[in-house]
PDB file of N, CA and C in Angstrom:
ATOM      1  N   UNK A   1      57.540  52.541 -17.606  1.00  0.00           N
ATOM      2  CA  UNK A   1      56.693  52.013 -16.550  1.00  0.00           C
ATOM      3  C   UNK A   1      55.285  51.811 -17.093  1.00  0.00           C
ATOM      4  N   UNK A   2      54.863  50.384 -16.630  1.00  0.00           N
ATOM      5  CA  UNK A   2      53.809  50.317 -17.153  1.00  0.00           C
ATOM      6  C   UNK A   2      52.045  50.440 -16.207  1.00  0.00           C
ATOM      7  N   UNK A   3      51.449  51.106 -16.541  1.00  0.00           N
ATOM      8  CA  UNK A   3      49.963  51.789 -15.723  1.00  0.00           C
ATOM      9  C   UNK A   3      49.175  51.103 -16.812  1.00  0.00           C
ATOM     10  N   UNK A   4      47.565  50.243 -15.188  1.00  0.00           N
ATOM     11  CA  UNK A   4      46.608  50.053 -16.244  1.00  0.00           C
ATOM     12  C   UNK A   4      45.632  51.328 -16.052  1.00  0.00           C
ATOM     13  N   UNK A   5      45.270  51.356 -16.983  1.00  0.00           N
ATOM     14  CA  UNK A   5      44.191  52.363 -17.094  1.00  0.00           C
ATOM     15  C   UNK A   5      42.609  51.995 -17.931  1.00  0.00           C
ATOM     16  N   UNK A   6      41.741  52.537 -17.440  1.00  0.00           N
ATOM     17  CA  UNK A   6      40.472  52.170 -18.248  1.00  0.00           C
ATOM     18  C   UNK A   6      40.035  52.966 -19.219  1.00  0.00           C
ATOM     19  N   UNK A   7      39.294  52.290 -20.255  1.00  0.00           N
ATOM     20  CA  UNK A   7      39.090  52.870 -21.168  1.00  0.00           C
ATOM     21  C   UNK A   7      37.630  52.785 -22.242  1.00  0.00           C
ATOM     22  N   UNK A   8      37.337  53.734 -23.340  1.00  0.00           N
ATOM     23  CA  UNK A   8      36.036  53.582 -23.503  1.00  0.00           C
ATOM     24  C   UNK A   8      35.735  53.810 -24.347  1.00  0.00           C
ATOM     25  N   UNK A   9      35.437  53.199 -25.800  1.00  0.00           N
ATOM     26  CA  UNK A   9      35.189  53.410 -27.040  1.00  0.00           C
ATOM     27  C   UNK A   9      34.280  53.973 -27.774  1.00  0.00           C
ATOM     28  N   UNK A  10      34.273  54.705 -28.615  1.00  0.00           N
ATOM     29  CA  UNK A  10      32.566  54.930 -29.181  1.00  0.00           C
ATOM     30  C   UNK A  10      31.844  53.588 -29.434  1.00  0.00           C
ATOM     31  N   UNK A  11      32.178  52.492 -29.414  1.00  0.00           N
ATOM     32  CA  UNK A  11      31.083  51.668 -29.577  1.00  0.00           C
ATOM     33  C   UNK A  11      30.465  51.249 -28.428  1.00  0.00           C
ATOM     34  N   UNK A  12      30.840  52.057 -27.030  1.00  0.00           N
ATOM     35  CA  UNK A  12      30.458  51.654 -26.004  1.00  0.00           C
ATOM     36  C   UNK A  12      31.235  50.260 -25.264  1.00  0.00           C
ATOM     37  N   UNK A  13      32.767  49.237 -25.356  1.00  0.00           N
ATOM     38  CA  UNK A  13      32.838  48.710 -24.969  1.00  0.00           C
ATOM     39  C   UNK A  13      33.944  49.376 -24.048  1.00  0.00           C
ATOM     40  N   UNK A  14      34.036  48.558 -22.565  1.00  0.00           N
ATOM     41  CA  UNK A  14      34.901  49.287 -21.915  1.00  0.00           C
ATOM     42  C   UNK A  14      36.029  48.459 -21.661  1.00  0.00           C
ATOM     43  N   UNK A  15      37.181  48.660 -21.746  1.00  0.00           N
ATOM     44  CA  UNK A  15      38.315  47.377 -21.246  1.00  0.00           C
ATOM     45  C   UNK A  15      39.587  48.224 -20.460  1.00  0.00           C
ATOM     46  N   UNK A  16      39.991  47.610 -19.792  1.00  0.00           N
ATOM     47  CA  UNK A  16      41.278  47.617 -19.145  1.00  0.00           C
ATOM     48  C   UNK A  16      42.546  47.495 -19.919  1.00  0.00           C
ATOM     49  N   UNK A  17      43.861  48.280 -20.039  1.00  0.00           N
ATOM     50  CA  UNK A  17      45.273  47.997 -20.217  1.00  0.00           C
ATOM     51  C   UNK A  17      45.934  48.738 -19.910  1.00  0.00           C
ATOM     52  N   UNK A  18      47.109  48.115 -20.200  1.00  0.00           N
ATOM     53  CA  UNK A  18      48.694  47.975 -19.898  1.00  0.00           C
ATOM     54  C   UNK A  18      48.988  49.286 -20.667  1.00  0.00           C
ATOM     55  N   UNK A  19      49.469  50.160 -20.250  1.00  0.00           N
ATOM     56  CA  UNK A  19      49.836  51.029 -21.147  1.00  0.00           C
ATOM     57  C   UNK A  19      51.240  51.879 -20.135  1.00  0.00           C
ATOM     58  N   UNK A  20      52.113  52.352 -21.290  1.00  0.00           N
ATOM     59  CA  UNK A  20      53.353  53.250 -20.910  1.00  0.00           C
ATOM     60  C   UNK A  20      52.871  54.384 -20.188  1.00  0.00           C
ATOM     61  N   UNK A  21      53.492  54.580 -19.082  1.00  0.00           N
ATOM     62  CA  UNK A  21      52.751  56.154 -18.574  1.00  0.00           C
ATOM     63  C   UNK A  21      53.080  57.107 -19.669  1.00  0.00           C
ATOM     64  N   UNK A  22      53.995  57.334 -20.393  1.00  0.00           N
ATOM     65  CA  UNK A  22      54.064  58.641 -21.539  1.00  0.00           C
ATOM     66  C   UNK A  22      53.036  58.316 -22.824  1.00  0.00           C
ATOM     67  N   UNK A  23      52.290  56.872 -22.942  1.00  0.00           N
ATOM     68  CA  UNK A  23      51.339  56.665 -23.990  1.00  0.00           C
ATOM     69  C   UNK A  23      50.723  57.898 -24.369  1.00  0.00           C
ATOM     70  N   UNK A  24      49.736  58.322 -25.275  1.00  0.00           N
ATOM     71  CA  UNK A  24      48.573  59.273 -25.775  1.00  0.00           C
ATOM     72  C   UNK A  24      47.562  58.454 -24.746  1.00  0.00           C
ATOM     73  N   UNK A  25      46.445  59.672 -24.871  1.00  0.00           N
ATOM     74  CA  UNK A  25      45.034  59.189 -24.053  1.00  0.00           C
ATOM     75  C   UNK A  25      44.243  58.251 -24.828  1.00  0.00           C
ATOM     76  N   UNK A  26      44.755  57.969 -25.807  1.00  0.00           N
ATOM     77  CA  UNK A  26      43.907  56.954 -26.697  1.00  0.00           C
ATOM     78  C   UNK A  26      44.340  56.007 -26.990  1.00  0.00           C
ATOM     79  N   UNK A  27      43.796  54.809 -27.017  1.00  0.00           N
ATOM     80  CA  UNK A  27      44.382  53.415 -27.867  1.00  0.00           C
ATOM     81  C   UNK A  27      43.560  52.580 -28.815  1.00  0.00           C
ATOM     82  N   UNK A  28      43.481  51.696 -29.408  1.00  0.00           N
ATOM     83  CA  UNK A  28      43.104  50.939 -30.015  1.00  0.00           C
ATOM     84  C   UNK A  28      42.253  50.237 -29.702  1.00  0.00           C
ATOM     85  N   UNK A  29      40.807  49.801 -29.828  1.00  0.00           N
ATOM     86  CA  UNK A  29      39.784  49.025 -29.004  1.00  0.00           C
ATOM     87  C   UNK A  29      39.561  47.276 -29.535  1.00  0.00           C
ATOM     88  N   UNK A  30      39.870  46.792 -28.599  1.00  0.00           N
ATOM     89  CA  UNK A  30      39.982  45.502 -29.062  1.00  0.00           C
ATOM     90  C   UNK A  30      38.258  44.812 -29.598  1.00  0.00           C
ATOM     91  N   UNK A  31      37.469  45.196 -29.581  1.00  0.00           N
ATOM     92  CA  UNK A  31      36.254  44.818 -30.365  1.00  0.00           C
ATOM     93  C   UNK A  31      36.403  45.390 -31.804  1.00  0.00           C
ATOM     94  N   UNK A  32      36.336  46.991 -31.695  1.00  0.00           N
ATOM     95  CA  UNK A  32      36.227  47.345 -33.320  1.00  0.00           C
ATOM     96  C   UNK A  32      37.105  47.754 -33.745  1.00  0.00           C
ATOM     97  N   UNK A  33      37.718  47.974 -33.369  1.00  0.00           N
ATOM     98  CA  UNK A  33      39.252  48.891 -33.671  1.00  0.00           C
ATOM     99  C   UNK A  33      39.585  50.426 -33.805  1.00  0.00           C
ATOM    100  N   UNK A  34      38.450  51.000 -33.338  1.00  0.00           N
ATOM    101  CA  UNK A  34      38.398  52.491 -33.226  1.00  0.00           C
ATOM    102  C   UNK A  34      39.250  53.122 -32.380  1.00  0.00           C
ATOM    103  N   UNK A  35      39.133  54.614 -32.161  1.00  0.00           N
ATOM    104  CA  UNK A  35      40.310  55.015 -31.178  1.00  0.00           C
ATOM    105  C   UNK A  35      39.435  54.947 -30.137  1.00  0.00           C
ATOM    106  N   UNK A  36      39.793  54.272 -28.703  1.00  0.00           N
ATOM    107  CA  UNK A  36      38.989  54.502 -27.172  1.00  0.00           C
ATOM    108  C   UNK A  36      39.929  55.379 -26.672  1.00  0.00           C
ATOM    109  N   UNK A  37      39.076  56.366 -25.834  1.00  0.00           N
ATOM    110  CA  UNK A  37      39.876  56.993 -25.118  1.00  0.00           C
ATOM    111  C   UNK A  37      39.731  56.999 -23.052  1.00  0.00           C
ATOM    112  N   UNK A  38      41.005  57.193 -22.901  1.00  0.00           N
ATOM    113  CA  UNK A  38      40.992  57.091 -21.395  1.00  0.00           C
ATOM    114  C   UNK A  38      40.092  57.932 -20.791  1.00  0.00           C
ATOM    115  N   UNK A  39      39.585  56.701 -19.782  1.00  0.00           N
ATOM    116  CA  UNK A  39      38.561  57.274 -18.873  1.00  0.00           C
ATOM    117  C   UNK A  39      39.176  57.848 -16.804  1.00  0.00           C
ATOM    118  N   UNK A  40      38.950  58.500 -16.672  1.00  0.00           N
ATOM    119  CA  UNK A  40      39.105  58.815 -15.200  1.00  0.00           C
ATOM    120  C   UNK A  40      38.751  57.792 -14.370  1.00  0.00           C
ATOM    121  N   UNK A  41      39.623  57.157 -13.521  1.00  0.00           N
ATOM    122  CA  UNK A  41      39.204  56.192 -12.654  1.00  0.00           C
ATOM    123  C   UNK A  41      39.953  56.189 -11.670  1.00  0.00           C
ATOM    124  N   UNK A  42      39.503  56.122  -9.875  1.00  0.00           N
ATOM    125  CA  UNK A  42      39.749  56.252  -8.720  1.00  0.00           C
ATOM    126  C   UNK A  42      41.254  55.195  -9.045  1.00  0.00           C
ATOM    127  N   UNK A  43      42.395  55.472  -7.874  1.00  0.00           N
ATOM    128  CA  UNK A  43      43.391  54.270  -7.817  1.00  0.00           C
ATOM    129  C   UNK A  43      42.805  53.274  -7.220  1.00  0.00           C
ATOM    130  N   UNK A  44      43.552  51.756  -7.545  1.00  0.00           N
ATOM    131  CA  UNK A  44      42.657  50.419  -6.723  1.00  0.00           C
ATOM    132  C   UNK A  44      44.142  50.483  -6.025  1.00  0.00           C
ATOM    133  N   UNK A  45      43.584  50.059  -4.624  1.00  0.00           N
ATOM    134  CA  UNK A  45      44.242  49.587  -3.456  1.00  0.00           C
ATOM    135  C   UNK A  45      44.746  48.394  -3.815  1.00  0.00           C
ATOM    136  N   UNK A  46      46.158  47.872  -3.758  1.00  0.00           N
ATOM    137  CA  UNK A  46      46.972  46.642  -4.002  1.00  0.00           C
ATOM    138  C   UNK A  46      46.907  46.072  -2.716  1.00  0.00           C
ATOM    139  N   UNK A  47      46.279  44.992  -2.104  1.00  0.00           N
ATOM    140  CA  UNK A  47      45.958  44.320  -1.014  1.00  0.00           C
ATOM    141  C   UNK A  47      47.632  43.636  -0.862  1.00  0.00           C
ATOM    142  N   UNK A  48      48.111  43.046  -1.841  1.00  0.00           N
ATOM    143  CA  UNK A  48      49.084  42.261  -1.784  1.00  0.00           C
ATOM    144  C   UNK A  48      50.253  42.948  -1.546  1.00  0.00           C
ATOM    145  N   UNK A  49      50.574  44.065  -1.554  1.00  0.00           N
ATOM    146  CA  UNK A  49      51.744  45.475  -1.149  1.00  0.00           C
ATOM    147  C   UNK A  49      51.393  45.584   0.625  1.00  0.00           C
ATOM    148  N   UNK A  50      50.670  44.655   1.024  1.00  0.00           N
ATOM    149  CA  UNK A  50      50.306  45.324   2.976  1.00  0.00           C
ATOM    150  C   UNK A  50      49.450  46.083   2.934  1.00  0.00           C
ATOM    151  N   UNK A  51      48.583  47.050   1.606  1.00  0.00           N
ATOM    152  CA  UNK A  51      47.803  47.833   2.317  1.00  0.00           C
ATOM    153  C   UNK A  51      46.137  47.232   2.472  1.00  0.00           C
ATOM    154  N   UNK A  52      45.968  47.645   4.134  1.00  0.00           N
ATOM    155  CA  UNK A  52      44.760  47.304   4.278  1.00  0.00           C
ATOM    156  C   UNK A  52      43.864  48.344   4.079  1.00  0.00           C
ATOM    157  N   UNK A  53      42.583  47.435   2.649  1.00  0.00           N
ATOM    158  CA  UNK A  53      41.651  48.500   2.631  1.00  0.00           C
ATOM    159  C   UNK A  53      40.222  48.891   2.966  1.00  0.00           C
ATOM    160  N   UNK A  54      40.539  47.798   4.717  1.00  0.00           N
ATOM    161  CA  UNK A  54      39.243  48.599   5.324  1.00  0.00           C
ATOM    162  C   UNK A  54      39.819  49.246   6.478  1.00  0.00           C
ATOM    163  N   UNK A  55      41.075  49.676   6.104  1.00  0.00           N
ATOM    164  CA  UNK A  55      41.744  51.165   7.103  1.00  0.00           C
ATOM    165  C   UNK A  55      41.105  52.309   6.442  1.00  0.00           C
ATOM    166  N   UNK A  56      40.660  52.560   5.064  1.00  0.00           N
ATOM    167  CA  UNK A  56      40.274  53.875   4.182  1.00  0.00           C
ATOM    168  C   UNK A  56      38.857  53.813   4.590  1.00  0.00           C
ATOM    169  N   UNK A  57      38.522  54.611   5.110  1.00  0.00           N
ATOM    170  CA  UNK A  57      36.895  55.471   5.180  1.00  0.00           C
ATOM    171  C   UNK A  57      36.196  55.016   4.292  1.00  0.00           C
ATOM    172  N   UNK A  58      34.986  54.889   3.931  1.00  0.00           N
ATOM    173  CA  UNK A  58      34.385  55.271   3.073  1.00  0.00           C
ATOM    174  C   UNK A  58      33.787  57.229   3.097  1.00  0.00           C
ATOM    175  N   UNK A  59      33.077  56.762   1.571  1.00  0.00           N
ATOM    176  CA  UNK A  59      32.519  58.248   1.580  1.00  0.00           C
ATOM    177  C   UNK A  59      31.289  58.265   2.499  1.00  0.00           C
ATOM    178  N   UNK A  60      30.613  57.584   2.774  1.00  0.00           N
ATOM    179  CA  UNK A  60      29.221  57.477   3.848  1.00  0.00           C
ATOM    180  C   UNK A  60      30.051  57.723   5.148  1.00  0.00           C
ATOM    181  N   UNK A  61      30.986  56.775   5.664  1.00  0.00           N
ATOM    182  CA  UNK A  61      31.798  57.214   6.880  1.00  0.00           C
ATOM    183  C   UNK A  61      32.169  58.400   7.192  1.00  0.00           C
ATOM    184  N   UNK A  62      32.926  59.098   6.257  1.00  0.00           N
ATOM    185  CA  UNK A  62      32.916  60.465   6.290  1.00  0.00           C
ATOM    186  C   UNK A  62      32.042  61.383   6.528  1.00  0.00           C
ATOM    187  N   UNK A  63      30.758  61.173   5.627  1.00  0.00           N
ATOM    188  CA  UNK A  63      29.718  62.411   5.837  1.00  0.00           C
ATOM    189  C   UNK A  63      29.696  62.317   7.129  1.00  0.00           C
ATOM    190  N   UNK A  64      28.920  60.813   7.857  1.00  0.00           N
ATOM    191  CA  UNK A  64      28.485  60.825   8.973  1.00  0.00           C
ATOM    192  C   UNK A  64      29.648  61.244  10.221  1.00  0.00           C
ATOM    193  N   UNK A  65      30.542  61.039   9.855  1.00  0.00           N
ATOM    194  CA  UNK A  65      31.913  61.499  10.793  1.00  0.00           C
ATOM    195  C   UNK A  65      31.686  63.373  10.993  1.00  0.00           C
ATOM    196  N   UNK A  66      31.556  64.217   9.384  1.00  0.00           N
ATOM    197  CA  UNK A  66      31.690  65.510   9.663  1.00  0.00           C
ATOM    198  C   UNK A  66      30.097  65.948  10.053  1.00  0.00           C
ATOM    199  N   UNK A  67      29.190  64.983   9.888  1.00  0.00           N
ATOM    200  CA  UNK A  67      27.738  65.680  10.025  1.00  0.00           C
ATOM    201  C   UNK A  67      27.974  66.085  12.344  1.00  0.00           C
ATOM    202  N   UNK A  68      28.098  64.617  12.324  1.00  0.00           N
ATOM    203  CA  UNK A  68      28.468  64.159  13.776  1.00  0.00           C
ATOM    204  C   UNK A  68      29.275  65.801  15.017  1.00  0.00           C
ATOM    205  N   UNK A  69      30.505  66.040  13.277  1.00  0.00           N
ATOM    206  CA  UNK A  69      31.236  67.130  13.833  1.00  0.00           C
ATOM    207  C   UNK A  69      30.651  68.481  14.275  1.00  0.00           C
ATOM    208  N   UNK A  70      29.652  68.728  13.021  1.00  0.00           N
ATOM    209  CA  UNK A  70      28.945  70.100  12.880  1.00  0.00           C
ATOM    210  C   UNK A  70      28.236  69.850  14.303  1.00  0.00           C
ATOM    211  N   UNK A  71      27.607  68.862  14.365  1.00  0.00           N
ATOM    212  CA  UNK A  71      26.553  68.663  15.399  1.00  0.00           C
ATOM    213  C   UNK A  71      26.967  69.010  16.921  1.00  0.00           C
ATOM    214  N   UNK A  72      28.155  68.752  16.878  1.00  0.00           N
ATOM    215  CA  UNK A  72      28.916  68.892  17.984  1.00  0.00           C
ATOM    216  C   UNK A  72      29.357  70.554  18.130  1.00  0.00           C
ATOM    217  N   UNK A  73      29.544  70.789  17.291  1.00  0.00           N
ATOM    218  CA  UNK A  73      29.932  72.483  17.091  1.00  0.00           C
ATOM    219  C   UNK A  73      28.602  73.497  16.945  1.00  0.00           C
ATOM    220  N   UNK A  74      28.125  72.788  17.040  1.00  0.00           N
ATOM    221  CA  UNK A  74      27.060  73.521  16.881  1.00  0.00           C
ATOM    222  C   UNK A  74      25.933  73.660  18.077  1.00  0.00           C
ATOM    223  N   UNK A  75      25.991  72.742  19.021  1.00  0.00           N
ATOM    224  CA  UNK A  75      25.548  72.784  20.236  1.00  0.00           C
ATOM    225  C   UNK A  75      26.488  73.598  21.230  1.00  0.00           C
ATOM    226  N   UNK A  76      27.833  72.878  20.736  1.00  0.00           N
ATOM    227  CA  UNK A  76      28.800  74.122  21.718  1.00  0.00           C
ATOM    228  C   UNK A  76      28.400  75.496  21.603  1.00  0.00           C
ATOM    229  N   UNK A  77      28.329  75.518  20.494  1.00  0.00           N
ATOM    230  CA  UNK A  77      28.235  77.070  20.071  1.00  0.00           C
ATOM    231  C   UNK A  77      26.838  77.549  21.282  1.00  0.00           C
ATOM    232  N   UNK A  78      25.789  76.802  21.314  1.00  0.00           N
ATOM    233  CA  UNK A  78      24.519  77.241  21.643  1.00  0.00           C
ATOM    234  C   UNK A  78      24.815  77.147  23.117  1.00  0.00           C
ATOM    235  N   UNK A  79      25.613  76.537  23.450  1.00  0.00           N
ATOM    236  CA  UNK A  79      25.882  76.415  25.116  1.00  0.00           C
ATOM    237  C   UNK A  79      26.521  77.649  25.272  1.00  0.00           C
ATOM    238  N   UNK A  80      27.390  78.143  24.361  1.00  0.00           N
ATOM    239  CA  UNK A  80      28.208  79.227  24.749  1.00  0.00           C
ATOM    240  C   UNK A  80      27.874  81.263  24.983  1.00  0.00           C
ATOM    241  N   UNK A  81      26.112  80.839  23.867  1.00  0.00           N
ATOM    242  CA  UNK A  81      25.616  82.252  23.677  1.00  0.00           C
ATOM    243  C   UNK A  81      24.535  81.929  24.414  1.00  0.00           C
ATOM    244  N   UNK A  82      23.983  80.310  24.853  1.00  0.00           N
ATOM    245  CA  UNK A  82      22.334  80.744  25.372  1.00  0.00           C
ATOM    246  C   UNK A  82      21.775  80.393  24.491  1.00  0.00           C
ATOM    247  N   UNK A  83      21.922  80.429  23.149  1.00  0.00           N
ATOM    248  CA  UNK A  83      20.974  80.156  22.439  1.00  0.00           C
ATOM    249  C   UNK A  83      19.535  78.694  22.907  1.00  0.00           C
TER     250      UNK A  83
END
């Protein structure tokens, strides 16, 4: 099975490929030919599989979703002792 993955050379160039999921973390860099090695990168959403990806939150949505929450819990709380 084939996974792209990103990647990142000591000469600083960064490129995308095709690689076997059982590959090594390293491959071949198509500018200099050094070993690049795999970089950590979020999954991309495949639009063309049905999934819609402004159903996923962002990370700003979130904070403001749990700030919203505390805020809410936290007045309860003060209704409940007097504070």
């Amino acid at each position: 099975m084939l996974i792209l993955h990103d990647y990142l050379c000591p000469c600083n160039y960064r490129f995308e490929e095709l690689v076997d999921r059982d590959k090594r973390d390293t491959v071949n860099c198509p500018m200099c030919g050094g070993l690049a090695k795999r970089q950590l990168s979020a999954p991309r959403l495949d639009t063309s599989l049905g999934v819609d990806a402004a159903s996923f939150p962002t990370l700003g949505e979130k904070w403001v979703r749990n700030r919203a929450q505390r805020q809410r819990i936290e007045e309860a709380r003060k209704r409940e002792h007097g504070d």
